[in-house]
N, C-alpha and C. Protein backbone atom coordinates (compact mmCIF):
# COMPACT_ATOMS: atom_id res chain seq x y z
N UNK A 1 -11.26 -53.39 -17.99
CA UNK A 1 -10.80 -52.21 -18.69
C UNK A 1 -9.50 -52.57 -19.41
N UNK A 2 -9.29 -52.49 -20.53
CA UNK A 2 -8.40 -52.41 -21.52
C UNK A 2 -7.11 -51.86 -21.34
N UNK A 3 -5.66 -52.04 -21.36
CA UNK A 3 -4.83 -50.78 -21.69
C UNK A 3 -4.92 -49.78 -22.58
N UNK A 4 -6.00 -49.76 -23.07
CA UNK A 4 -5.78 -48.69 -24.12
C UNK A 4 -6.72 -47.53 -23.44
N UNK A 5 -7.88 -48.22 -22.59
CA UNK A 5 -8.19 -47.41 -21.84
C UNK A 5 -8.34 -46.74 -20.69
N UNK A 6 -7.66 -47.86 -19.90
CA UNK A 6 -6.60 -46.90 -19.20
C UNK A 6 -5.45 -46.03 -19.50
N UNK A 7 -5.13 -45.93 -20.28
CA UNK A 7 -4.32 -44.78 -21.10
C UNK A 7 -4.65 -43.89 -21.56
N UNK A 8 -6.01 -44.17 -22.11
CA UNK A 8 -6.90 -42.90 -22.64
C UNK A 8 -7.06 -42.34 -21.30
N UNK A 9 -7.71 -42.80 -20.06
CA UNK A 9 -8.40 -42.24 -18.81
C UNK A 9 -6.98 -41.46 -18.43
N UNK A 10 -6.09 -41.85 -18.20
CA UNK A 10 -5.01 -41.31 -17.74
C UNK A 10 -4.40 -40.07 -18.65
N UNK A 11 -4.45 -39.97 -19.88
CA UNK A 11 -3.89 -39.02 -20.58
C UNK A 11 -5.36 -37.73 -20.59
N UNK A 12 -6.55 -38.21 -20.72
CA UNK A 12 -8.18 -37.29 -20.03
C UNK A 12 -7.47 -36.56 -18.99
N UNK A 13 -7.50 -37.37 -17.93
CA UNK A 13 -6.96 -36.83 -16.50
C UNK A 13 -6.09 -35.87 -16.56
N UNK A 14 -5.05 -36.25 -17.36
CA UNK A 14 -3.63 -35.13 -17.06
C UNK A 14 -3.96 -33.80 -17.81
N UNK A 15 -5.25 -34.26 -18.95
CA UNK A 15 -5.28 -32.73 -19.63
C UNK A 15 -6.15 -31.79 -18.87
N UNK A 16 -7.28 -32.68 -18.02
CA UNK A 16 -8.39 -31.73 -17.34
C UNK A 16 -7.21 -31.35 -16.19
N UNK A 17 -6.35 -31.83 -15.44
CA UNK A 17 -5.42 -31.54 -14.55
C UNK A 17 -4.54 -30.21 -15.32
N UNK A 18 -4.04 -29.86 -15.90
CA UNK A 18 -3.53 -28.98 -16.61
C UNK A 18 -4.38 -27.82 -17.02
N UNK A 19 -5.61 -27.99 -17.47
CA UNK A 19 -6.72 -26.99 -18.01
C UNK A 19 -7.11 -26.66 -16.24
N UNK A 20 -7.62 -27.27 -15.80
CA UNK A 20 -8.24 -27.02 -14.51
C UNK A 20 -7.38 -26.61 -12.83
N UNK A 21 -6.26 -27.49 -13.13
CA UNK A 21 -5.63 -27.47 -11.87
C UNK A 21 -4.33 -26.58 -11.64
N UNK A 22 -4.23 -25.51 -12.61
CA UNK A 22 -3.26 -25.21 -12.48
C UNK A 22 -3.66 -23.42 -12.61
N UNK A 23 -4.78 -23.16 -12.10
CA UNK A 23 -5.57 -21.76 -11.94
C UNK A 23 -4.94 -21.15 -10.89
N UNK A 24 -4.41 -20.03 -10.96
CA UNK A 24 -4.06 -19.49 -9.28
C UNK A 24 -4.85 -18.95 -8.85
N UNK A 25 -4.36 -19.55 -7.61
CA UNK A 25 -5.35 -19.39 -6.17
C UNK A 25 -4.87 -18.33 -5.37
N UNK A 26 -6.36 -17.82 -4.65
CA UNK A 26 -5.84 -16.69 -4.06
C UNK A 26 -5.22 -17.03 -2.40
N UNK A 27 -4.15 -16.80 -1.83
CA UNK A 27 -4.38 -17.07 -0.06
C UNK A 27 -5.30 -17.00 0.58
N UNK A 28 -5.97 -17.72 1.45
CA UNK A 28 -6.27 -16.99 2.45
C UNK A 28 -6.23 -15.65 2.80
N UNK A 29 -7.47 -15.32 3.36
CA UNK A 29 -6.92 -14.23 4.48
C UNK A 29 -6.30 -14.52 5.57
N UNK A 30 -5.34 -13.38 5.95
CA UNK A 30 -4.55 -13.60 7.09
C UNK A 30 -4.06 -12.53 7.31
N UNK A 31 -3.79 -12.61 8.51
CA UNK A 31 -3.73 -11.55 9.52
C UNK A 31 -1.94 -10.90 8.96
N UNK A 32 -2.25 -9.68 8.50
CA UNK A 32 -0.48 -8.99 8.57
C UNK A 32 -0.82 -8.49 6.47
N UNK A 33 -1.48 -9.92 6.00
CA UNK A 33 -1.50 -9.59 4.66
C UNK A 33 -1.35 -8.40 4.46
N UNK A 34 -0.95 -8.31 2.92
CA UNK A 34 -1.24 -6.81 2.13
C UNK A 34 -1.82 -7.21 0.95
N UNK A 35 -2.88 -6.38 0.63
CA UNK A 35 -4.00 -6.48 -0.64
C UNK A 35 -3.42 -5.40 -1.03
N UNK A 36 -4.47 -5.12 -2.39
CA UNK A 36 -4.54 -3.98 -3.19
C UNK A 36 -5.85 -4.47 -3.85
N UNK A 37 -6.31 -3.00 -4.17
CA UNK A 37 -7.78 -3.06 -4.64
C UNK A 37 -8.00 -2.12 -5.22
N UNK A 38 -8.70 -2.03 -6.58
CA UNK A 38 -8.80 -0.85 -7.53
C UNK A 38 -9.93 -0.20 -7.38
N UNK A 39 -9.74 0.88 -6.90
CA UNK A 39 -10.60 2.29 -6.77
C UNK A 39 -11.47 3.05 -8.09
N UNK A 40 -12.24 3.25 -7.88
CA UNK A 40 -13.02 4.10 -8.70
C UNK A 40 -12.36 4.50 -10.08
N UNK A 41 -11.23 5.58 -9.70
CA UNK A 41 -10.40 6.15 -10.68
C UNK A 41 -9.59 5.24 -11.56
N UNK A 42 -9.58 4.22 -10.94
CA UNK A 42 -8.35 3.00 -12.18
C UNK A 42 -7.38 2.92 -11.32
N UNK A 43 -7.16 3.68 -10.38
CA UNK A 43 -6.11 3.71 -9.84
C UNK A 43 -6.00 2.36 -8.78
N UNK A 44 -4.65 1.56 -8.06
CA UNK A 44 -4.97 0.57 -6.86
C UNK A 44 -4.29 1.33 -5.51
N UNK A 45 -5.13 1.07 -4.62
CA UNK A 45 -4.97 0.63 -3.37
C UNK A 45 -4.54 -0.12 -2.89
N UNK A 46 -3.53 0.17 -1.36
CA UNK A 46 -2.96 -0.89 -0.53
C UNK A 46 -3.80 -0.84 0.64
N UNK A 47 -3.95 -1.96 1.69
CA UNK A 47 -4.34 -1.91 2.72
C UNK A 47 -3.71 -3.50 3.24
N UNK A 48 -3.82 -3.48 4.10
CA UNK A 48 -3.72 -4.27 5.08
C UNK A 48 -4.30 -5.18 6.12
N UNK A 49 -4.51 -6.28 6.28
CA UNK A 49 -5.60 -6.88 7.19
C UNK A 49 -4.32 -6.86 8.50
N UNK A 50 -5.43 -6.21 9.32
CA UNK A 50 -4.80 -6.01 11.22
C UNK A 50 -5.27 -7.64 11.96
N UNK A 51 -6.68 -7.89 11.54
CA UNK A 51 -7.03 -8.61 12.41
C UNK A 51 -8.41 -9.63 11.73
N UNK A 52 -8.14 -10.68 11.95
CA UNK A 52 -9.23 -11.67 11.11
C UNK A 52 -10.57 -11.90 12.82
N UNK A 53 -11.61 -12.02 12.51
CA UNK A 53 -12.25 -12.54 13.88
C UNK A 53 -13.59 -13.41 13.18
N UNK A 54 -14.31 -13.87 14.07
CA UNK A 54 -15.17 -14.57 13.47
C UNK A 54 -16.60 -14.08 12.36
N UNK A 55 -16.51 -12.52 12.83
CA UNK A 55 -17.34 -11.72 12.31
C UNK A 55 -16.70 -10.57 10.70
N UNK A 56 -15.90 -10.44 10.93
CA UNK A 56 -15.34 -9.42 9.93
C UNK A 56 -13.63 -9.76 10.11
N UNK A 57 -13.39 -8.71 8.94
CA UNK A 57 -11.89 -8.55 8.60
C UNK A 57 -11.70 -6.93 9.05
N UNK A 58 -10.85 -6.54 9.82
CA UNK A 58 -9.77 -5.43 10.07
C UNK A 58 -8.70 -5.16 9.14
N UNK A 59 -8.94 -3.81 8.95
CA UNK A 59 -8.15 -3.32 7.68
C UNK A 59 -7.60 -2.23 7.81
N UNK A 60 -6.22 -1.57 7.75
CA UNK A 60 -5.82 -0.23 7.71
C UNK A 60 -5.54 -0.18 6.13
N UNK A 61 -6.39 1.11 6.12
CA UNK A 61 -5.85 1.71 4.30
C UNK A 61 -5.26 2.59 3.84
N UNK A 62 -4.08 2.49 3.21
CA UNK A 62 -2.89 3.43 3.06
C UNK A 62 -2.96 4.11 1.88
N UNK A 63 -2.64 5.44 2.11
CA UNK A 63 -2.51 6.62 1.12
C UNK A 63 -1.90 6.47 -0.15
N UNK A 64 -0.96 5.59 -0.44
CA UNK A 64 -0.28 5.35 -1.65
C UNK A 64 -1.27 5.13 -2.72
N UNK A 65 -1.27 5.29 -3.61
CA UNK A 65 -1.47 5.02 -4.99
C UNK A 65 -0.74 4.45 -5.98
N UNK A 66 -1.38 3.30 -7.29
CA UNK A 66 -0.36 3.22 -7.88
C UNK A 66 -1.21 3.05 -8.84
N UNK A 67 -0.44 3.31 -9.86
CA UNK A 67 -1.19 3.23 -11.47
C UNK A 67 -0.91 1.83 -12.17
N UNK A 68 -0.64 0.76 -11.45
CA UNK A 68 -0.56 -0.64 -11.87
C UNK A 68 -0.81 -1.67 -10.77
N UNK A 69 -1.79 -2.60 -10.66
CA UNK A 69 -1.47 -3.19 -9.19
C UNK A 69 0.17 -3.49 -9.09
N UNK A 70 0.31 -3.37 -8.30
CA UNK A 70 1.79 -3.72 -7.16
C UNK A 70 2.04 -4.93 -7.42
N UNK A 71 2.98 -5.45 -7.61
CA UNK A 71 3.49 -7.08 -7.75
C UNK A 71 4.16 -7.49 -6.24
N UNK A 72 4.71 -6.06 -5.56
CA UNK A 72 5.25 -6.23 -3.99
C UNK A 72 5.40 -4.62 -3.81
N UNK A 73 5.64 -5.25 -2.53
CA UNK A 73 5.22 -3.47 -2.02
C UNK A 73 6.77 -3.32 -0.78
N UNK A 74 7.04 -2.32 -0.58
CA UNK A 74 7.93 -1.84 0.43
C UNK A 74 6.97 -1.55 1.75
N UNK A 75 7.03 -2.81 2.91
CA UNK A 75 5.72 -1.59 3.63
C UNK A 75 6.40 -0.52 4.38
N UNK A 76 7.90 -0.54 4.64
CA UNK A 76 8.27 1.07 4.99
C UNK A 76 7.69 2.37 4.30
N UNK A 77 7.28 1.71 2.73
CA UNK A 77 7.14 3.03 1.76
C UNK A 77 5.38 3.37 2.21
N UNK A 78 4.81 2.20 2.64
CA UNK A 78 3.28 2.71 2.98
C UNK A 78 3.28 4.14 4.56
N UNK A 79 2.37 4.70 3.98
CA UNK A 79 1.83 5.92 4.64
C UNK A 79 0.16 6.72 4.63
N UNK A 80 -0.16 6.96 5.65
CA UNK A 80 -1.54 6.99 5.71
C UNK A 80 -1.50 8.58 5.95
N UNK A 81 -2.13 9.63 5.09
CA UNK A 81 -2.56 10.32 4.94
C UNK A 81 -3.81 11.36 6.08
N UNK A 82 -2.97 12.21 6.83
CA UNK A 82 -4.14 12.61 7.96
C UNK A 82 -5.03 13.86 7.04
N UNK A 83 -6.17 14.23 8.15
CA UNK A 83 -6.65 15.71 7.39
C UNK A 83 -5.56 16.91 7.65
N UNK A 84 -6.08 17.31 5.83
CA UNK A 84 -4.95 18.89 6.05
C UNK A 84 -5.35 19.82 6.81
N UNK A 85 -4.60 20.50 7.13
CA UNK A 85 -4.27 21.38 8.04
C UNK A 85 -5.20 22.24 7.56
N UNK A 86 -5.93 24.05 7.80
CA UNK A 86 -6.62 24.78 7.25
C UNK A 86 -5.69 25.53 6.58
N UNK A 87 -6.74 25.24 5.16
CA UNK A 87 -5.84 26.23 4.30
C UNK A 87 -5.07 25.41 3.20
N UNK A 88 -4.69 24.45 3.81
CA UNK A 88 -3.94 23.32 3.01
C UNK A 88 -4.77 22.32 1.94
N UNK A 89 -4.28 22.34 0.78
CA UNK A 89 -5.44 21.16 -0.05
C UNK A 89 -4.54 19.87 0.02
N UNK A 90 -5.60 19.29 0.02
CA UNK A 90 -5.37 17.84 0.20
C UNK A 90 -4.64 17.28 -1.17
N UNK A 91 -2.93 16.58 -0.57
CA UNK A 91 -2.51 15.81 -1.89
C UNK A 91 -2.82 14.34 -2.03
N UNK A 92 -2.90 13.65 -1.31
CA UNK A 92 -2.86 12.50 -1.37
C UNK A 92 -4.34 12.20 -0.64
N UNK A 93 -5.04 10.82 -1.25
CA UNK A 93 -5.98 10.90 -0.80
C UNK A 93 -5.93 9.78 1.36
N UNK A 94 -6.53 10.19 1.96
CA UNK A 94 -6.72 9.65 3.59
C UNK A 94 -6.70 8.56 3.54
N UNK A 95 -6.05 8.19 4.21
CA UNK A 95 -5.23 7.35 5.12
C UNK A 95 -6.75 6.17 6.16
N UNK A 96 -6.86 5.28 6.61
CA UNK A 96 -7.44 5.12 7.83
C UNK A 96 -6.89 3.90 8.42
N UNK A 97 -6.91 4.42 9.69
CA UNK A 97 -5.93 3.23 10.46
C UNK A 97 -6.51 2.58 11.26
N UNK A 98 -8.11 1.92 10.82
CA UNK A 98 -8.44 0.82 11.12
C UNK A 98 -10.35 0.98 10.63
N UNK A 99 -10.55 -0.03 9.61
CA UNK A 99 -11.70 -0.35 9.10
C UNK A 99 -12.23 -1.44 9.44
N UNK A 100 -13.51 -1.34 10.68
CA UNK A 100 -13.90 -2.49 10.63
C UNK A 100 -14.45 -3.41 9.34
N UNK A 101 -15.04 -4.05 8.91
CA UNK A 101 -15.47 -4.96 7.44
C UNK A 101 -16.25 -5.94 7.90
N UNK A 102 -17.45 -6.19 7.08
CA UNK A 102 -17.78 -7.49 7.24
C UNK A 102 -17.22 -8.67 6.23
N UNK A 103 -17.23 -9.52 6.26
CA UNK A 103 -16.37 -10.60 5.26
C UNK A 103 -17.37 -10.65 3.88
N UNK A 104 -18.31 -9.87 3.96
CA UNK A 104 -19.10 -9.70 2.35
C UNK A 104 -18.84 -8.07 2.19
N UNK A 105 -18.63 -7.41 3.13
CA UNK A 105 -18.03 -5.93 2.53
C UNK A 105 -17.01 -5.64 1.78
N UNK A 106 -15.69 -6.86 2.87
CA UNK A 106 -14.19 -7.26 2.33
C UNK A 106 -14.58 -7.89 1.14
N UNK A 107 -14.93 -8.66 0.88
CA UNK A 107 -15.38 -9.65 -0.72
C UNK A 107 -15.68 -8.52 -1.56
N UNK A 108 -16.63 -7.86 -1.35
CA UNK A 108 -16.83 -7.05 -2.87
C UNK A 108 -16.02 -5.46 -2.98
N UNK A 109 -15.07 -5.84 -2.35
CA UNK A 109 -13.60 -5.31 -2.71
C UNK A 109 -13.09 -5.17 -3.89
N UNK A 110 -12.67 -6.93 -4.32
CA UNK A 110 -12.23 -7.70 -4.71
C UNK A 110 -10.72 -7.22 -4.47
N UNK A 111 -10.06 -7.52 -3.41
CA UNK A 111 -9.07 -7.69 -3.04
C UNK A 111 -8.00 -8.68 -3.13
N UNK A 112 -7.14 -8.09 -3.66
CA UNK A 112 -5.73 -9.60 -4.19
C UNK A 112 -4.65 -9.46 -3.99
N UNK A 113 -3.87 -10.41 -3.15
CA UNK A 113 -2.93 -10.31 -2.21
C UNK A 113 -1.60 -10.20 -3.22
N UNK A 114 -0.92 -9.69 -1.97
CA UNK A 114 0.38 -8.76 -2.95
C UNK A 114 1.31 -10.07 -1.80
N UNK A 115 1.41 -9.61 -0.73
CA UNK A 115 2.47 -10.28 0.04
C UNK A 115 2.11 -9.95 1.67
N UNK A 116 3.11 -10.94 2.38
CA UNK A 116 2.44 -10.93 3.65
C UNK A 116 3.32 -9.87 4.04
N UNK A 117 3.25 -9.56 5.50
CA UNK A 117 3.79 -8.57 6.02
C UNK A 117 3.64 -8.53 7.89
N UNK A 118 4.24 -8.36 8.49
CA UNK A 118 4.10 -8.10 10.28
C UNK A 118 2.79 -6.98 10.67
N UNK A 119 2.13 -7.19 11.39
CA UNK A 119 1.31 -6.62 11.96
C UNK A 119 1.86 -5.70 13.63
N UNK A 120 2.42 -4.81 13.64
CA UNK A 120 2.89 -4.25 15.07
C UNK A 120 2.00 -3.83 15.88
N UNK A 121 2.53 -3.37 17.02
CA UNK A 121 1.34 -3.41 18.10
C UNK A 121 0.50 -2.03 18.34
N UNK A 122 1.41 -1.17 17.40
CA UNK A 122 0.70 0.24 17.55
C UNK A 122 -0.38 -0.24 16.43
N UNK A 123 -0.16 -0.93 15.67
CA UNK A 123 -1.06 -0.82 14.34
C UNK A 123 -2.63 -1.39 15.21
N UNK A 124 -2.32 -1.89 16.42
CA UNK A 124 -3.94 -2.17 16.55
C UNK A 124 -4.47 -1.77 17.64
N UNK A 125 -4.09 -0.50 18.28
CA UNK A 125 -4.79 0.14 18.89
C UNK A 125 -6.33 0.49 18.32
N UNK A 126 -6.75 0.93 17.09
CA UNK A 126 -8.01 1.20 16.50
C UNK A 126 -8.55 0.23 16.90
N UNK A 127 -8.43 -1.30 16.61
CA UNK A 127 -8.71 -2.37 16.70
C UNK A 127 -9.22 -2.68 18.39
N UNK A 128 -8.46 -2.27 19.07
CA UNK A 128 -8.71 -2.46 20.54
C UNK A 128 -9.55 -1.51 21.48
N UNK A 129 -9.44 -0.04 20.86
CA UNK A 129 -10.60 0.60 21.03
C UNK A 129 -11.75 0.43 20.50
N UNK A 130 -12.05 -0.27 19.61
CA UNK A 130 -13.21 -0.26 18.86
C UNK A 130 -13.51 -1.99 19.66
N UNK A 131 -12.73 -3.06 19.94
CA UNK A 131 -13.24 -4.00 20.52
C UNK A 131 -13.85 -3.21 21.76
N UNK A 132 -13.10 -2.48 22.51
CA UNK A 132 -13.65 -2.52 24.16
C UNK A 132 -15.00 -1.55 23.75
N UNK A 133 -15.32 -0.86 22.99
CA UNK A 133 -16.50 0.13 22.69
C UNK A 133 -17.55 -1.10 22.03
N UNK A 134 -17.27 -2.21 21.60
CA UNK A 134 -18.35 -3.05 21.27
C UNK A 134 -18.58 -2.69 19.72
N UNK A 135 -17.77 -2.14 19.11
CA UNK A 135 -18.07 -1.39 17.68
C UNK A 135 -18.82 -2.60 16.90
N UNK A 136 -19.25 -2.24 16.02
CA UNK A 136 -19.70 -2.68 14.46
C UNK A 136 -19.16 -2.86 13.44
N UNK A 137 -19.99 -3.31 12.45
CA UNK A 137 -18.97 -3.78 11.29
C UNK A 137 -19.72 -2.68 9.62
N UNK A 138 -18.88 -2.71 8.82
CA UNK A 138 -19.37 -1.80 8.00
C UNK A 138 -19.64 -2.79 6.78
């Protein structure tokens, strides 16, 4: 091989490296993450993965709304939405504080990570009742 073509191969390389290698990638899933995922209306969603297992992803999904995906999120500012009271109309849409998933339910989400975040121990009570009940995945 020539220097000239090794120079050619090498300057090939650096452009398919540049066109190709420089795509962002999404994380992993992982346990604590925060996604967002666009809803019906245009609007995005936050949620949260509680718990990764070999079968599905655990998810709490929070009431917030935003009219742009989120670039980062405050998770003090997240809040989950209970049923209104009688009589009361509903402002914000429900809250749920723990979705089982299967890892092709989670996929056609299309869910994209905002930033990681702590997972606390109240957050997985759902999670632990629904293990000891033997639950399912949606």
């Amino acid at each position: 091989m020539t220097r000239r073509h090794v120079i050619l191969l090498g300057v090939t390389m650096g452009v398919f490296s540049l066109l190709f290698g420089c795509a962002k990638k999404e994380p992993p899933l992982v346990d604590g993450g925060l996604y967002y995922t666009q809803e019906e209306d245009g609007r995005y969603a936050v949620l949260k993965i509680l718990k990764l297992d070999d079968h599905g992803v655990h998810v709490r999904v929070y009431s917030n709304r935003f009219d742009q995906p989120p670039p980062s999120v405050d998770p003090a500012s997240l809040f989950m939405a209970g049923m209104p009271k009688e009589g009361e109309a509903r402002t914000d849409p429900m809250g749920m504080g723990h979705l089982p998933m299967s890892r092709g339910s989670f996929d056609a989400w299309g869910a994209v990570f905002i930033q990681q975040s702590a997972v606390a121990e109240d957050e997985l009570e759902g999670y632990e009742m629904w293990s000891e009940a033997g639950g399912g995945y949606f």
